[in-house]
C-alpha atoms as a PDB file:
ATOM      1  CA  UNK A   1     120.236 167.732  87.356  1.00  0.00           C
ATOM      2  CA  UNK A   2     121.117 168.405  90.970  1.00  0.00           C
ATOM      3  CA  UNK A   3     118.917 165.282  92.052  1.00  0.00           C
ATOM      4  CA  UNK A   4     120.040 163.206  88.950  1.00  0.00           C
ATOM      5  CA  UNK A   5     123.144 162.987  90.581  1.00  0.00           C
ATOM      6  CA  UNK A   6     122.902 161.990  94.012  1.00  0.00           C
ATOM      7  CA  UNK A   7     120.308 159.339  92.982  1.00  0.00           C
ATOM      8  CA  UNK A   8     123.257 158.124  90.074  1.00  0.00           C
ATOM      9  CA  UNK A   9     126.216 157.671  92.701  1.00  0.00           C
ATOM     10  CA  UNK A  10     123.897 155.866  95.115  1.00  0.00           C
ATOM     11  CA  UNK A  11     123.008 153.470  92.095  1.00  0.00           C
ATOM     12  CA  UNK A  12     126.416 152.792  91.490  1.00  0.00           C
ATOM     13  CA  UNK A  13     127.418 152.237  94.904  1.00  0.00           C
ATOM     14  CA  UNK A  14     124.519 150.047  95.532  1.00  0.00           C
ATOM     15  CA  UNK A  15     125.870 148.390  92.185  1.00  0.00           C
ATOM     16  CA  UNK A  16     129.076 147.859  93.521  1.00  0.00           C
ATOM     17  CA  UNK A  17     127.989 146.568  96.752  1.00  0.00           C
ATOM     18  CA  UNK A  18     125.806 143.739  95.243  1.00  0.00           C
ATOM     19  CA  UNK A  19     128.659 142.881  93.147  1.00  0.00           C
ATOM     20  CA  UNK A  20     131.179 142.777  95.837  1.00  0.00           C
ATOM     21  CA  UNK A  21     128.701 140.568  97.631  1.00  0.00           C
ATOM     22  CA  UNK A  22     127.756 138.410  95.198  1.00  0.00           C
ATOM     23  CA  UNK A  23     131.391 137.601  94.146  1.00  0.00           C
ATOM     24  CA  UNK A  24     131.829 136.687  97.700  1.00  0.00           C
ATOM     25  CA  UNK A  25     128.776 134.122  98.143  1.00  0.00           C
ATOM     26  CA  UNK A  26     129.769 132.597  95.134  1.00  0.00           C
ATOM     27  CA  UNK A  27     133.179 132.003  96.625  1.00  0.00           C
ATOM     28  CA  UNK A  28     131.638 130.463  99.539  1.00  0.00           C
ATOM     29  CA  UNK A  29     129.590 128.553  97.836  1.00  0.00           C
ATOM     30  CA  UNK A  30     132.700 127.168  95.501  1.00  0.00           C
ATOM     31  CA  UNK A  31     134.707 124.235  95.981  1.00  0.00           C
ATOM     32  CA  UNK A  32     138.242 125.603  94.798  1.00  0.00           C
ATOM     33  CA  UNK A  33     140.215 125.713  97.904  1.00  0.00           C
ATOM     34  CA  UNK A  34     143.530 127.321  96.802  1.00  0.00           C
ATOM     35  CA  UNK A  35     140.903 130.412  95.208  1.00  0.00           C
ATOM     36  CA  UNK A  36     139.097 130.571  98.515  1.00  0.00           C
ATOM     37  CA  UNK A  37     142.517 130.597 100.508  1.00  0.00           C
ATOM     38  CA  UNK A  38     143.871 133.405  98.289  1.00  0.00           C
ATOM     39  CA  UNK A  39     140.515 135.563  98.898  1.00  0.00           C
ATOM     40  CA  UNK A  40     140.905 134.986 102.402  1.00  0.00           C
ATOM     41  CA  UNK A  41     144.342 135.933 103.067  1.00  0.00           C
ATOM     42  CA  UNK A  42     143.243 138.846 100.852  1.00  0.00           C
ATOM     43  CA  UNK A  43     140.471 140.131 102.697  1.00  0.00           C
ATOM     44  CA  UNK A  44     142.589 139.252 106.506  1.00  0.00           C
ATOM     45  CA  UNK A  45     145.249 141.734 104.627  1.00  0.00           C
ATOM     46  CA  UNK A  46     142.360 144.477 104.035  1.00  0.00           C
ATOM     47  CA  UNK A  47     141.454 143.907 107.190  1.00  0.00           C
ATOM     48  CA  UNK A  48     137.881 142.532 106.320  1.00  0.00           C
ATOM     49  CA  UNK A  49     137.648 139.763 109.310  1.00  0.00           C
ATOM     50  CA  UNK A  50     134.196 138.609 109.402  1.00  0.00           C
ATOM     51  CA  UNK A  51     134.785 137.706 105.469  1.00  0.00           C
ATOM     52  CA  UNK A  52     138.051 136.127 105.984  1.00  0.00           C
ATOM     53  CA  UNK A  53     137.232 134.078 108.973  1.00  0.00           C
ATOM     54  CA  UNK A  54     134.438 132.527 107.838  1.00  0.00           C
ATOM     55  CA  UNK A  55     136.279 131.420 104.785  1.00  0.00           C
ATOM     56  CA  UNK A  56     139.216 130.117 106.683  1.00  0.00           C
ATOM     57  CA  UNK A  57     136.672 128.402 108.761  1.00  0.00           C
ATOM     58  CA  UNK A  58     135.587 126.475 105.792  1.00  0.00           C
ATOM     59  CA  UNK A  59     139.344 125.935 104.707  1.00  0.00           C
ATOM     60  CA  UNK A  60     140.971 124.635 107.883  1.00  0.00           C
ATOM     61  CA  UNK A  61     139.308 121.085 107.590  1.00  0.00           C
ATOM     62  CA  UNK A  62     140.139 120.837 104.018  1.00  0.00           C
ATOM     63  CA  UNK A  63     143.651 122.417 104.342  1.00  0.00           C
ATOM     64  CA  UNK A  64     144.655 119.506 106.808  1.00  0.00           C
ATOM     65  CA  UNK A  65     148.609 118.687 105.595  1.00  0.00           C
ATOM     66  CA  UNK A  66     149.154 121.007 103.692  1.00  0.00           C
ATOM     67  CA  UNK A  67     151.054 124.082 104.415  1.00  0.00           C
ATOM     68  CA  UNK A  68     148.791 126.206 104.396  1.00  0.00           C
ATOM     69  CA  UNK A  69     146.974 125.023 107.081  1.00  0.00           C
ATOM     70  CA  UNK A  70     149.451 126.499 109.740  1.00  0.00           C
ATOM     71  CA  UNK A  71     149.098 130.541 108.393  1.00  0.00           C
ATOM     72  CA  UNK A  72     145.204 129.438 108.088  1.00  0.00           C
ATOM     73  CA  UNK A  73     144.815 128.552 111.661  1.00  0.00           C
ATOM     74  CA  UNK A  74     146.863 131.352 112.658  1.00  0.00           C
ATOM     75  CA  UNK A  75     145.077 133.736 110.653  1.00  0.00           C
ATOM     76  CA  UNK A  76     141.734 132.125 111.677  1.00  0.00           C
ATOM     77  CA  UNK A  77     142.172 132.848 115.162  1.00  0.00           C
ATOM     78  CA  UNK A  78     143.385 136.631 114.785  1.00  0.00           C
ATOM     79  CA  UNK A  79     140.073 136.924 112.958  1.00  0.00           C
ATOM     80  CA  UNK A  80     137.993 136.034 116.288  1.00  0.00           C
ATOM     81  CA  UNK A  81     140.636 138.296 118.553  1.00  0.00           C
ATOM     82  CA  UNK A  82     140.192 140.984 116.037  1.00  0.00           C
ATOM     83  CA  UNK A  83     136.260 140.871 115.975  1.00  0.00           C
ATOM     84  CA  UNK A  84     136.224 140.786 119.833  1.00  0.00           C
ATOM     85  CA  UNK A  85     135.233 137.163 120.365  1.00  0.00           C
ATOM     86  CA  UNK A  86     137.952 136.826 122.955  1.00  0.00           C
ATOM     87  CA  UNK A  87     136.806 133.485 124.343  1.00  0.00           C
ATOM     88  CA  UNK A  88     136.956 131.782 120.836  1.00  0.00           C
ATOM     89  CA  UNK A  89     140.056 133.651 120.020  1.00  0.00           C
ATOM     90  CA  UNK A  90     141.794 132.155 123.108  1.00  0.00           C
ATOM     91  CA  UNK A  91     140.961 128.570 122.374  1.00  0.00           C
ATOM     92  CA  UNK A  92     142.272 129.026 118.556  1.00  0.00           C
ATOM     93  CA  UNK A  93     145.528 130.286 119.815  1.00  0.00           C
ATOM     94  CA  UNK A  94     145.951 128.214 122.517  1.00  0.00           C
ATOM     95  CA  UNK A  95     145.483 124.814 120.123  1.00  0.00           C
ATOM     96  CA  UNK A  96     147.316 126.628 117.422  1.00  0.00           C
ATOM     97  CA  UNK A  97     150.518 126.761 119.331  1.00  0.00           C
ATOM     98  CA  UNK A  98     149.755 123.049 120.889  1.00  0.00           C
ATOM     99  CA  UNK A  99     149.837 121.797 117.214  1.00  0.00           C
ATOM    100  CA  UNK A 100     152.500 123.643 116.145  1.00  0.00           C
ATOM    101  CA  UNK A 101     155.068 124.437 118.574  1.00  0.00           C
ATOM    102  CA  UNK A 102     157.533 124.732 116.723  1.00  0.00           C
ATOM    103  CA  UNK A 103     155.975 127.256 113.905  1.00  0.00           C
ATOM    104  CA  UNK A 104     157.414 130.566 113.505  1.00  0.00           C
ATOM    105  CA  UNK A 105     154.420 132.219 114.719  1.00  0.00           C
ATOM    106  CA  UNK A 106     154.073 129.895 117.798  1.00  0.00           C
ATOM    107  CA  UNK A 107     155.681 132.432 120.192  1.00  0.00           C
ATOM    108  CA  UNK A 108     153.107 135.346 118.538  1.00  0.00           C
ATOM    109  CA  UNK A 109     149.805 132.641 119.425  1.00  0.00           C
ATOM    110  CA  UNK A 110     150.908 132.001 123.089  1.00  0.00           C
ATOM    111  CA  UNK A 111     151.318 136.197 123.338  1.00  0.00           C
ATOM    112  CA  UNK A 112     147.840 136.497 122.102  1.00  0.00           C
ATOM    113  CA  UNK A 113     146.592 133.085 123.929  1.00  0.00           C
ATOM    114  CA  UNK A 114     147.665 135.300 127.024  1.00  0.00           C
ATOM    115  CA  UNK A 115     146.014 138.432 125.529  1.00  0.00           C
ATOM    116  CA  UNK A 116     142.739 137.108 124.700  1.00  0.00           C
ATOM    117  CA  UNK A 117     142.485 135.816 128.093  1.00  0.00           C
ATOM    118  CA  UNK A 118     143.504 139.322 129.247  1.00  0.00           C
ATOM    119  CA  UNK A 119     140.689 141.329 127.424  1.00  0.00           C
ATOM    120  CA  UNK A 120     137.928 138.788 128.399  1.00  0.00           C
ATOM    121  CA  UNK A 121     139.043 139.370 132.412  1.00  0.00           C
ATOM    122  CA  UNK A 122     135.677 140.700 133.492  1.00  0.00           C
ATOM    123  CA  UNK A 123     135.343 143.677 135.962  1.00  0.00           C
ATOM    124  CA  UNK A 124     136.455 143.475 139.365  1.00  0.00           C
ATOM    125  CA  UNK A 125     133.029 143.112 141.019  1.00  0.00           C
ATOM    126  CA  UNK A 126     132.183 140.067 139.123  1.00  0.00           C
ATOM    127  CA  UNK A 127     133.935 136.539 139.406  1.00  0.00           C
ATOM    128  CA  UNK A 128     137.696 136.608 138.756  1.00  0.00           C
ATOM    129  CA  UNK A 129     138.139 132.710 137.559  1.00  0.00           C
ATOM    130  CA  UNK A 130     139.241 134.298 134.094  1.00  0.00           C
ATOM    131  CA  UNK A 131     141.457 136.592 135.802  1.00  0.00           C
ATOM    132  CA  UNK A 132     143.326 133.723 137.174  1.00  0.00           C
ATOM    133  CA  UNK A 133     143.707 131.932 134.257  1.00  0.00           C
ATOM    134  CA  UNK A 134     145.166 135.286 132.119  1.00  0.00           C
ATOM    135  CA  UNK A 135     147.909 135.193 134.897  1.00  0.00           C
ATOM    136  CA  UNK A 136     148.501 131.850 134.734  1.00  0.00           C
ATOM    137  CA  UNK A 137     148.984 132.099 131.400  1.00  0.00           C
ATOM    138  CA  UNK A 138     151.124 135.161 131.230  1.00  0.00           C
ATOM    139  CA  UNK A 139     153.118 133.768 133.863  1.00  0.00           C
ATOM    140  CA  UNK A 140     153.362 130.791 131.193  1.00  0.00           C
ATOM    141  CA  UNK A 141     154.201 132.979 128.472  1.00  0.00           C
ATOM    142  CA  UNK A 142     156.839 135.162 130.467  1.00  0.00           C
ATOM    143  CA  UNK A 143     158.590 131.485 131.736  1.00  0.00           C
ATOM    144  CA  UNK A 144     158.519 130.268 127.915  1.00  0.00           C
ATOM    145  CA  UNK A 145     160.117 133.965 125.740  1.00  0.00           C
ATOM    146  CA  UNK A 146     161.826 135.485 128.715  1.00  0.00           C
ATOM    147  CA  UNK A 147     163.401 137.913 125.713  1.00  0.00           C
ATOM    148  CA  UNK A 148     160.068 138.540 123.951  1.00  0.00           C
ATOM    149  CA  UNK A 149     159.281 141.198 122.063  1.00  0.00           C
ATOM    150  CA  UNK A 150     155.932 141.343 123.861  1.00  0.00           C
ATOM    151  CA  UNK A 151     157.507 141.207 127.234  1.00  0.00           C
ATOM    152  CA  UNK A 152     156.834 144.756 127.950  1.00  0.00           C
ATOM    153  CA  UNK A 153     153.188 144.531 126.978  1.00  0.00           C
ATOM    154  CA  UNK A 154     152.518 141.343 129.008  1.00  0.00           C
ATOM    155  CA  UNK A 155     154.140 142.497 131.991  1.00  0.00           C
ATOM    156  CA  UNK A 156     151.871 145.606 131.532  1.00  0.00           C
ATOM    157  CA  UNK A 157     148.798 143.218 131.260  1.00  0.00           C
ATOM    158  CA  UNK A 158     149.920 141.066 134.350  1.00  0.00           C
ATOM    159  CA  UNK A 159     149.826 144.538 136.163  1.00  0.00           C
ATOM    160  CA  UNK A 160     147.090 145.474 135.481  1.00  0.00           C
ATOM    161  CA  UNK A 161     144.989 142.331 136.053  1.00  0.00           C
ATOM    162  CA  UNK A 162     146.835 142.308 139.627  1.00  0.00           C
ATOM    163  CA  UNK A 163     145.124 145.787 140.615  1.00  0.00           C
ATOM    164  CA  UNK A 164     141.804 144.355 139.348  1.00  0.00           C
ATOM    165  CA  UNK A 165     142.694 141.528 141.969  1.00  0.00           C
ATOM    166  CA  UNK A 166     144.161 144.124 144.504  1.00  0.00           C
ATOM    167  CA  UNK A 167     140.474 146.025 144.647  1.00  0.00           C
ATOM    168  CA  UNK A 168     138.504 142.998 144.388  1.00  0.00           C
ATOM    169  CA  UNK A 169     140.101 141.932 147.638  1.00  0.00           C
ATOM    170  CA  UNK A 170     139.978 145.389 149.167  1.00  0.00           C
ATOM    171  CA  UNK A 171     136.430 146.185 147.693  1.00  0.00           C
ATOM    172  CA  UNK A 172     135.206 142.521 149.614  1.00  0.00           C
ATOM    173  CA  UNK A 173     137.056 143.090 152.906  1.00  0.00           C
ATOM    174  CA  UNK A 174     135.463 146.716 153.266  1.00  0.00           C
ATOM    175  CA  UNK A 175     132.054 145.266 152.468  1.00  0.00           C
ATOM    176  CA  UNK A 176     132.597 143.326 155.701  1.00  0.00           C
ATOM    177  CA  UNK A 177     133.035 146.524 157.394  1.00  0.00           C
ATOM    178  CA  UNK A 178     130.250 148.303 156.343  1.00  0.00           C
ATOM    179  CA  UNK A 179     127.823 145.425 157.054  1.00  0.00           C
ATOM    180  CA  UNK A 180     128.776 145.247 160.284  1.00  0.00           C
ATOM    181  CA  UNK A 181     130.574 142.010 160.372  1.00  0.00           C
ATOM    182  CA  UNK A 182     133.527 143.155 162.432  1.00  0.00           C
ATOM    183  CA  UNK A 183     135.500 139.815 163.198  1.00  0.00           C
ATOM    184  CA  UNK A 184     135.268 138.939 159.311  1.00  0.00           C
ATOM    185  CA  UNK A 185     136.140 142.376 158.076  1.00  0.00           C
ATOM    186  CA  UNK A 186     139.626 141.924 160.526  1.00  0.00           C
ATOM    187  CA  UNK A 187     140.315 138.716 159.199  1.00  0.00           C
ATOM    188  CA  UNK A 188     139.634 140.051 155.946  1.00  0.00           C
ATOM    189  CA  UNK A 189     141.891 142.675 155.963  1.00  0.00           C
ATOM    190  CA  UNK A 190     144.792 141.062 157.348  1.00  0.00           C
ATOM    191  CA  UNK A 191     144.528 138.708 154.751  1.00  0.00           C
ATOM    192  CA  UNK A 192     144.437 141.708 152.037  1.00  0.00           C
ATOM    193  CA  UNK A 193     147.474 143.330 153.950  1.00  0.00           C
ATOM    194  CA  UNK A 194     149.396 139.680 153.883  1.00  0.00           C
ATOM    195  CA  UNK A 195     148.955 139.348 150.361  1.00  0.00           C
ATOM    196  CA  UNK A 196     148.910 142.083 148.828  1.00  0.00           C
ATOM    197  CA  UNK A 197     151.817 144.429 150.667  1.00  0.00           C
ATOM    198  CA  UNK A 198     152.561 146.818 147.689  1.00  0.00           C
ATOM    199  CA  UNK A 199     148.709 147.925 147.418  1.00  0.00           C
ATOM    200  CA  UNK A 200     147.831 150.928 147.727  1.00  0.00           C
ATOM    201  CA  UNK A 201     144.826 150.593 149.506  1.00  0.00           C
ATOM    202  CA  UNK A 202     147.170 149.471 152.353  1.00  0.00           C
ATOM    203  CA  UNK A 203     146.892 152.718 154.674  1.00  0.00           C
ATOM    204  CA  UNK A 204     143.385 152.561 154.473  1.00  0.00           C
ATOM    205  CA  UNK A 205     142.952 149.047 155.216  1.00  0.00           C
ATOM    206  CA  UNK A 206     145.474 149.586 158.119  1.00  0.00           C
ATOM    207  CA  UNK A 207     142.834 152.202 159.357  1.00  0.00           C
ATOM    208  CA  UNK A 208     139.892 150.480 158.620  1.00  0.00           C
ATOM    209  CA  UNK A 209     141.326 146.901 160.367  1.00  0.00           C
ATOM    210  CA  UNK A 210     141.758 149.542 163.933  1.00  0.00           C
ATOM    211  CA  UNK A 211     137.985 150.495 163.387  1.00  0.00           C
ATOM    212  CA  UNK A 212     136.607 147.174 162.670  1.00  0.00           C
ATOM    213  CA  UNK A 213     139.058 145.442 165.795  1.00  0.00           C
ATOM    214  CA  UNK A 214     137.399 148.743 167.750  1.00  0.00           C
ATOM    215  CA  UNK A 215     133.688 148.220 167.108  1.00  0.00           C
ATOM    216  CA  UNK A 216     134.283 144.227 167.316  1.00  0.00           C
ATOM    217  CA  UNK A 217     135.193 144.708 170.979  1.00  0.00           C
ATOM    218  CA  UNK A 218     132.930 147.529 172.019  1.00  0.00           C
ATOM    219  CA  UNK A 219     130.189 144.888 170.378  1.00  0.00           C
ATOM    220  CA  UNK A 220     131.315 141.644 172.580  1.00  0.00           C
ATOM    221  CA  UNK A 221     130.346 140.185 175.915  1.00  0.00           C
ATOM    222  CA  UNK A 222     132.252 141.871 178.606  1.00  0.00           C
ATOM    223  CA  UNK A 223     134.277 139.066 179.168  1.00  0.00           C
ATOM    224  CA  UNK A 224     136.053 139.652 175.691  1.00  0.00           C
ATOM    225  CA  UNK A 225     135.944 143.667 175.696  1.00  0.00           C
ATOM    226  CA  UNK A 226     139.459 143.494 177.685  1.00  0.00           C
ATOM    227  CA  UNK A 227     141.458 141.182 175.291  1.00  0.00           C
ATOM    228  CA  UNK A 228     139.985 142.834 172.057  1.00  0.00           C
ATOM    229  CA  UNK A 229     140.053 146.337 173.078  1.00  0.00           C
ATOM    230  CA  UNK A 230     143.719 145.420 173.119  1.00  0.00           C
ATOM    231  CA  UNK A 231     144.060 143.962 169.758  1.00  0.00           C
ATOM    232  CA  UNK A 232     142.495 147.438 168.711  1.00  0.00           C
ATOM    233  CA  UNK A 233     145.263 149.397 170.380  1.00  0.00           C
ATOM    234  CA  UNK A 234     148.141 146.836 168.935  1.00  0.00           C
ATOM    235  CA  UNK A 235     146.573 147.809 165.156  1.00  0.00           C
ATOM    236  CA  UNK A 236     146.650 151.511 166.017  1.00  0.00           C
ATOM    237  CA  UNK A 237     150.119 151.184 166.835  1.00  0.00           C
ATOM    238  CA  UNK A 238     151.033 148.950 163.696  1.00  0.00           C
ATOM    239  CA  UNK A 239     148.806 151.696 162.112  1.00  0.00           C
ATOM    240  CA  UNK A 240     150.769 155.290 163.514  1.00  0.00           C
ATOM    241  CA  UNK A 241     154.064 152.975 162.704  1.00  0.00           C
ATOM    242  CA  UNK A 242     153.833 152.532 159.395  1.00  0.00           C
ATOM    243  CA  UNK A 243     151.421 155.959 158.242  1.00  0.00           C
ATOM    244  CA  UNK A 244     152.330 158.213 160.832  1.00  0.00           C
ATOM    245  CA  UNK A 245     151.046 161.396 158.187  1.00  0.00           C
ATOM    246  CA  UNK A 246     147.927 159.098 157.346  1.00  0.00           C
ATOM    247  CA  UNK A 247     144.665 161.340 156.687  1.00  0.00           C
ATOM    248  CA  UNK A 248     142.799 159.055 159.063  1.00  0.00           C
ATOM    249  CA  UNK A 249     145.389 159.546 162.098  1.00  0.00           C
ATOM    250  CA  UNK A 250     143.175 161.775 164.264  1.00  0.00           C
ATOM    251  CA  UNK A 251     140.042 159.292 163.873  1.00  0.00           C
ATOM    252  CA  UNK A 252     142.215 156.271 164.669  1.00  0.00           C
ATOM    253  CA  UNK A 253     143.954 158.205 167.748  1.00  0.00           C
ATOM    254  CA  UNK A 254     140.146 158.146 168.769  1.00  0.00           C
ATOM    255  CA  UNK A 255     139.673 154.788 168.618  1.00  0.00           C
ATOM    256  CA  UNK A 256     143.054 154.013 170.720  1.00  0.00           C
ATOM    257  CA  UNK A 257     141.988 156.631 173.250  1.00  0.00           C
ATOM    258  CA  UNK A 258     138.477 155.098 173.865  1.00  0.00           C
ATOM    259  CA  UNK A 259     140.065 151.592 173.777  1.00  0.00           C
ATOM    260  CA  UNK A 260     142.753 152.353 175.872  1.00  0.00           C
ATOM    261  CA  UNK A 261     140.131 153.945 178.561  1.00  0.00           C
ATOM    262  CA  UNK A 262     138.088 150.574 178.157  1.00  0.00           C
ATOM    263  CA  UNK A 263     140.917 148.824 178.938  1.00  0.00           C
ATOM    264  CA  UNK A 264     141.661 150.930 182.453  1.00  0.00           C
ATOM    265  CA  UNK A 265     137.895 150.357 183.580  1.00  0.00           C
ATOM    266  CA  UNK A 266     137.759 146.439 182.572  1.00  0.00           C
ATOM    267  CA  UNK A 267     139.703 143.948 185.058  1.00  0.00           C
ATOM    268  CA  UNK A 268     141.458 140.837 183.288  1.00  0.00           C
ATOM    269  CA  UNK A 269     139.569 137.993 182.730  1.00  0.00           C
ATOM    270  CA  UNK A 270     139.698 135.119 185.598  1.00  0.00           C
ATOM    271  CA  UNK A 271     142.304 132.849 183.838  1.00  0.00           C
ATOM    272  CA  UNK A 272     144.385 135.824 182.889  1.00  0.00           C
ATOM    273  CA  UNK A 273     144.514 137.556 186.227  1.00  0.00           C
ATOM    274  CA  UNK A 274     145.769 133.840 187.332  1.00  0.00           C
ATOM    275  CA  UNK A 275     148.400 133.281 184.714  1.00  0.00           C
END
């Protein structure tokens, strides 16, 4: 008896299953539309959305001017975003609300356009094209509902895909760095601190700009030490300035020092001693 009725509930579930799958190939295989779009928008409600977007995929075509077709798009489109096909998902919301600007759930389709776009931003080491176009769009969003209801939440996403951008820049300028390209690493840090002044790998790229200025110099012809041995000690300044409590103050004061003692032994340049 104790085996009779394991073995009995796994018969009836298997039962059930086959049923519950047979009753829905035979509604794919039917050609009543209105009972296909009521299973659909069932199964989107239970949250089944592999069943109910490849119905509404079937539907959309035949739905055309009707009303249904607008809630079937919509719907359609949720099912991709909900199923993690974020790149699909994106293009169904972004020609939902280009058909149908004017649709109550046109504001809700540009949120998610912006949102789909948001959760297929890859990670910051790889290429941030997508990245781009999520802010673009969010910016486009933010222009279009200033009130929105999903203000908040976009803002938050627009954050957060701006730090992804933030270390992306940081993360490339320090590669410089620690390759040993000096002059690039300076120019790439500048560029980080122009545009992104809120970061907070600021301080650090303030220090690392007085290293990279340091070793650039100690690198050159003699000719150039004088000149960029003095760029060094106008970062460290900039640097002490702006983080005077900075955990890399002692190692930067030993990069002024030894520039500023380069500077003493090296005489000007020919044109500069002139001028």
């Amino acid at each position: 008896m104790p085996l009779f009725r394991p073995t009995f509930f796994l018969l009836l579930l298997s039962a059930l299953l086959l049923g519950s799958c047979s009753g829905y190939q035979k509604l794919l295989k039917s050609d009543d539309v209105n009972k296909k779009y009521t299973a659909a928008i069932k199964y989107y409600d239970e949250g089944d959305f592999f069943k109910a977007g490849t119905l509404l995929e079937e539907l959309i075509p035949l739905l055309r001017g009707r009303p249904e077709a607008e809630k079937a798009q919509f719907f359609f489109a949720n099912t991709n975003f909900r199923q993690r096909n974020y790149t699909l998902a994106s293009y169904y919301f972004k020609s939902f609300f280009e058909t149908y600007p004017n649709s109550t759930y046109a504001e809700e389709a540009s949120f998610m356009y912006a949102k789909s776009l948001f959760r297929d931003s890859p990670e910051f080491e790889l290429d941030q094209t997508n990245t781009f176009t999520a802010l673009e769009a969010i910016q486009d969003f933010l222009n279009r509902y200033p009130t929105s209801q999903f203000r908040p939440e976009t803002e938050s996403m627009s954050q957060e895909l701006q730090k992804k951008l933030d270390i992306k820049a940081f993360e490339s300028a320090r590669l410089y760095y620690q390759l040993r390209y000096y002059q690039s690493a300076v120019v790439a840090f500048t560029a980080f601190q122009q545009q992104f002044p809120a970061s907070a790998y600021n301080e650090e790229a303030a220090y690392l700009k007085v290293a990279a200025q340091y070793y650039y110099a100690k690198e050159s012809v003699e000719q150039k030490q004088r000149e960029r041995y003095l760029e060094a000690i106008a970062f460290y300044q900039s640097f002490v300035d702006t983080y005077p409590q900075s955990k890399n103050l002692k190692q930067a004061e030993a990069f002024y020092d030894d520039a500023r003692a380069e500077v003493a032994k090296l005489k000007p340049a020919p044109d500069a001693a002139v001028n």
